[in-house]
C-alpha atoms as a PDB file:
ATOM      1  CA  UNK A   1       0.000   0.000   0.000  1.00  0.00           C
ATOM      2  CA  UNK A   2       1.481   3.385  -0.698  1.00  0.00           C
ATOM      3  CA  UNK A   3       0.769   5.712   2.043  1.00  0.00           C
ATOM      4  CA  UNK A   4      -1.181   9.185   1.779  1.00  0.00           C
ATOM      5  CA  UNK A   5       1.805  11.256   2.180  1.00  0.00           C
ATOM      6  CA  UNK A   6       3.809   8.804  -0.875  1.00  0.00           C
ATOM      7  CA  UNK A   7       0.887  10.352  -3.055  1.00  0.00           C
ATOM      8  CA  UNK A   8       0.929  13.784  -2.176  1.00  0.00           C
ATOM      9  CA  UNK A   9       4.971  13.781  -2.527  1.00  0.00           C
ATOM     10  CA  UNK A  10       4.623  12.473  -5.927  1.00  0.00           C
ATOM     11  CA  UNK A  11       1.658  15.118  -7.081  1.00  0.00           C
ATOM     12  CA  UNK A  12       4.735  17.572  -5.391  1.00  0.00           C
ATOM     13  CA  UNK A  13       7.675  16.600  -7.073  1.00  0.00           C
ATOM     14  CA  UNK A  14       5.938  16.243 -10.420  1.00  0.00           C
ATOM     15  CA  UNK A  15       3.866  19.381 -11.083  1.00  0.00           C
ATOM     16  CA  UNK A  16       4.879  19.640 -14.717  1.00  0.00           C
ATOM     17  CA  UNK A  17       5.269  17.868 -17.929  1.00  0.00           C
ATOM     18  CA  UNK A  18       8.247  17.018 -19.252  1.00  0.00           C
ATOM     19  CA  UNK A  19       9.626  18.994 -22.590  1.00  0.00           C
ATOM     20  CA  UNK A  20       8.666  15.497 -24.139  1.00  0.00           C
ATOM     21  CA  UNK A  21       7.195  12.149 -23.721  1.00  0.00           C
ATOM     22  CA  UNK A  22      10.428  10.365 -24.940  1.00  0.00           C
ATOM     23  CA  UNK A  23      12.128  11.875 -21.663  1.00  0.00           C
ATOM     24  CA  UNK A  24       9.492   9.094 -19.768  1.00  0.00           C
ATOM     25  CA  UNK A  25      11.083   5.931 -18.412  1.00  0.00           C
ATOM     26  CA  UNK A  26       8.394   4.059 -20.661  1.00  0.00           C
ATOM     27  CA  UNK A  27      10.956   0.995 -20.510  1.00  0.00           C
ATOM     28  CA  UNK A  28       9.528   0.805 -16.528  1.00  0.00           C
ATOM     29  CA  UNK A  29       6.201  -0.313 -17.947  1.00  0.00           C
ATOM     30  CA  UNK A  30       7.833  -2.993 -20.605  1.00  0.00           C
ATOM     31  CA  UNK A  31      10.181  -4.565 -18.084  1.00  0.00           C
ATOM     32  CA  UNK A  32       7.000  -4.708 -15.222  1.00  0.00           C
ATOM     33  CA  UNK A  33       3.973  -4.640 -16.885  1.00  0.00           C
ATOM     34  CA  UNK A  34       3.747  -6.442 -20.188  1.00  0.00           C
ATOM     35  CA  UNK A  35       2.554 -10.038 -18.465  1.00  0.00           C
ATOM     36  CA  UNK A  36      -0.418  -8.425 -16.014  1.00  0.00           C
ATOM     37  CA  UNK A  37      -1.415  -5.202 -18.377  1.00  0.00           C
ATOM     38  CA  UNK A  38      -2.506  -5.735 -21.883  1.00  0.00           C
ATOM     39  CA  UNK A  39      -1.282  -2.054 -22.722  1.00  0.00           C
ATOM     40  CA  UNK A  40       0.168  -0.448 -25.935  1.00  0.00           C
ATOM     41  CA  UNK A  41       0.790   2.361 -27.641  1.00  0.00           C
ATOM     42  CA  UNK A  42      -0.922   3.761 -30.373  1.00  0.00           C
ATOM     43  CA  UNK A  43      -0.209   5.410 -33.956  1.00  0.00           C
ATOM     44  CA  UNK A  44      -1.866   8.792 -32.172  1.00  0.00           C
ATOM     45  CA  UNK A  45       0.856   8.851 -28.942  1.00  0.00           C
ATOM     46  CA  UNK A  46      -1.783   7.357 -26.590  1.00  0.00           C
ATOM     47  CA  UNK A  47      -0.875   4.599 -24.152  1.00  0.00           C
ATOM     48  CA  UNK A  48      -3.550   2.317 -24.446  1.00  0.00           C
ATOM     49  CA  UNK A  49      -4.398  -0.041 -21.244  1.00  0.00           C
ATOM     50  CA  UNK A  50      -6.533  -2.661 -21.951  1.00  0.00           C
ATOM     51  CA  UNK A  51      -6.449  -4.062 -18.276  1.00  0.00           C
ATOM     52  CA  UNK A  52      -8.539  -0.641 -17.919  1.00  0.00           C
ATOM     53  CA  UNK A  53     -12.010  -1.135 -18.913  1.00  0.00           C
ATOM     54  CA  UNK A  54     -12.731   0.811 -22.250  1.00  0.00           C
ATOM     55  CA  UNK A  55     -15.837   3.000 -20.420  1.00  0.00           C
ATOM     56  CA  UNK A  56     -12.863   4.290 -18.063  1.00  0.00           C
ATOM     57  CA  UNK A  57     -11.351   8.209 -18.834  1.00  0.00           C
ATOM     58  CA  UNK A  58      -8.287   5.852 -17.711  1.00  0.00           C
ATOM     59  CA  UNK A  59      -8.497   3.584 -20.573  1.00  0.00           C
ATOM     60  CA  UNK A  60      -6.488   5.750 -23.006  1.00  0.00           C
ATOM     61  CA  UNK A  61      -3.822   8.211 -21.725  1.00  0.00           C
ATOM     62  CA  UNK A  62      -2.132  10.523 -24.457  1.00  0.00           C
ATOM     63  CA  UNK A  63       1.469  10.318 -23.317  1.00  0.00           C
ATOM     64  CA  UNK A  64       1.817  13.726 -23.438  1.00  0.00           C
ATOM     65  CA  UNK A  65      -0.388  14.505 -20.401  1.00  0.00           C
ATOM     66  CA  UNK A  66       2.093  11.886 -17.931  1.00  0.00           C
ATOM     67  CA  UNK A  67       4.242  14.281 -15.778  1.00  0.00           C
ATOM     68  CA  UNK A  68       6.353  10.441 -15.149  1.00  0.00           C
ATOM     69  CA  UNK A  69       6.508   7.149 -14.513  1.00  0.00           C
ATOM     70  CA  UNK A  70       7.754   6.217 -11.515  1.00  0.00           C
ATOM     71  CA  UNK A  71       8.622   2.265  -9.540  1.00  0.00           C
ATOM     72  CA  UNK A  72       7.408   1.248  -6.168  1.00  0.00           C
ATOM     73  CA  UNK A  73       8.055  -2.223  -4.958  1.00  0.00           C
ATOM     74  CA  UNK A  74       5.009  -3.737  -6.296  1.00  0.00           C
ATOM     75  CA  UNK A  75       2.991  -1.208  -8.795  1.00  0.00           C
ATOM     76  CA  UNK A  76       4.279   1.837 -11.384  1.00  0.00           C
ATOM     77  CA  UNK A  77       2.617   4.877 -10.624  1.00  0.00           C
ATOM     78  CA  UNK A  78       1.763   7.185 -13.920  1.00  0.00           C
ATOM     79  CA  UNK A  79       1.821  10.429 -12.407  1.00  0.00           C
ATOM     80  CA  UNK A  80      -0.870  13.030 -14.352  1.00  0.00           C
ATOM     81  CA  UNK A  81      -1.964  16.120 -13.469  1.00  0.00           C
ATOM     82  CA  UNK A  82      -5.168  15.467 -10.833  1.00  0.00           C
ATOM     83  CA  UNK A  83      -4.392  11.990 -10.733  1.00  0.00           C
ATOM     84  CA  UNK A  84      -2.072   8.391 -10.342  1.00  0.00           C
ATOM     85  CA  UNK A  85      -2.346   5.712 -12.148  1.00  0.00           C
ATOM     86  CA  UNK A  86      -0.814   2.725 -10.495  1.00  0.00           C
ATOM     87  CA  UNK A  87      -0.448  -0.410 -12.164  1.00  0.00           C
ATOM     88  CA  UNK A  88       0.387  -3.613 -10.277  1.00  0.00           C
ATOM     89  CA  UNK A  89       3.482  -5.586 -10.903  1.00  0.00           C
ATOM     90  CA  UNK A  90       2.061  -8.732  -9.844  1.00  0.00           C
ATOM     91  CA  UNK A  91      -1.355  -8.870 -11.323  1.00  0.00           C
ATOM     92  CA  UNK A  92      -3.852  -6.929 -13.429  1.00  0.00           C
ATOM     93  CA  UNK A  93      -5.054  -5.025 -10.336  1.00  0.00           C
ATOM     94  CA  UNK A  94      -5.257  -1.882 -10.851  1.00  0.00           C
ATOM     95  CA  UNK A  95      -5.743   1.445  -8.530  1.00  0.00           C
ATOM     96  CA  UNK A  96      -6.259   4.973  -9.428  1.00  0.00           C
ATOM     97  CA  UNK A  97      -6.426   8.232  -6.773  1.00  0.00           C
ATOM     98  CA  UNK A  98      -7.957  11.209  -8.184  1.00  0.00           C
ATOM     99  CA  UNK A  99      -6.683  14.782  -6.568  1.00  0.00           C
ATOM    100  CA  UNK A 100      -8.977  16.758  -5.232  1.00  0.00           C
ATOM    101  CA  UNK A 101      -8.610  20.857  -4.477  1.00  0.00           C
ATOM    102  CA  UNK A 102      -9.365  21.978  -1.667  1.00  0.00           C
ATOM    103  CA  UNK A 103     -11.955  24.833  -1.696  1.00  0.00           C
ATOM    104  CA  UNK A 104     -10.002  28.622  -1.555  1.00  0.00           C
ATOM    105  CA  UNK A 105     -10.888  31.004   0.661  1.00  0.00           C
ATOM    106  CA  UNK A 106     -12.946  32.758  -1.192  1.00  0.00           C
ATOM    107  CA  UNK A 107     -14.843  29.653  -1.990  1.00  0.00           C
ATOM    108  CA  UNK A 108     -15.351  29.055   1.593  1.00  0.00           C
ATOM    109  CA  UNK A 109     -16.956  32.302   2.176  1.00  0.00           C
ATOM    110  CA  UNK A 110     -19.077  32.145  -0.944  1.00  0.00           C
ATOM    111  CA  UNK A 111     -20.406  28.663   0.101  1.00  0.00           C
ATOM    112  CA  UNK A 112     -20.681  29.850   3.909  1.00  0.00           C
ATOM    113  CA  UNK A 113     -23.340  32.916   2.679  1.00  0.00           C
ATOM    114  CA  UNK A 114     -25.297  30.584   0.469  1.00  0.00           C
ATOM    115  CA  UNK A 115     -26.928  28.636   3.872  1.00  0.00           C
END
């Protein structure tokens, strides 16, 4: 299990984009993933993960939106903007935790005088 404070370190360190996709450690997903994730890429640049049901936004990533791949012990994490991707090493399980923004202050008072 990757703790809480894993996640938010990883949203942290990887804010941004890289310049380009082919600076991703793709290779991570090859060496780990092939036997437990029917994934590929496409003719369009989208990483295509078929161990993702096909209804999912998840499904089909453009490579262009991962800020990077990064290993834990058991799963690779795709790090996006709002949200993780992470793939298990050991099976087809597959987990995904979706940031969410906390309300500003101004949304707090504009919420507070709508009661």
């Amino acid at each position: 299990m990757i703790s809480n404070k894993a996640i938010q370190e990883l949203y942290s360190r990887f804010p941004k984009r890289p310049a380009s996709p082919d600076e991703l450690d793709i290779d991570l997903m090859f060496i780990h993933l092939m036997d437990n994730h029917d994934f590929y890429i496409d003719d369009d640049g989208n990483l295509v993960i078929n161990s993702i049901t096909s209804t999912s936004p998840f499904h089909t990533i453009p490579l262009i939106h991962i800020h990077k791949i990064v290993e834990f012990e058991d799963k690779i994490a795709l790090v996006l903007h709002s949200s993780i991707i992470f793939l298990d090493k050991h099976d087809s399980q597959v987990h995904v935790h979706i940031r969410t923004q906390k309300p500003s202050f101004l949304d707090k008072l504009r919420y507070r005088n709508d009661d």
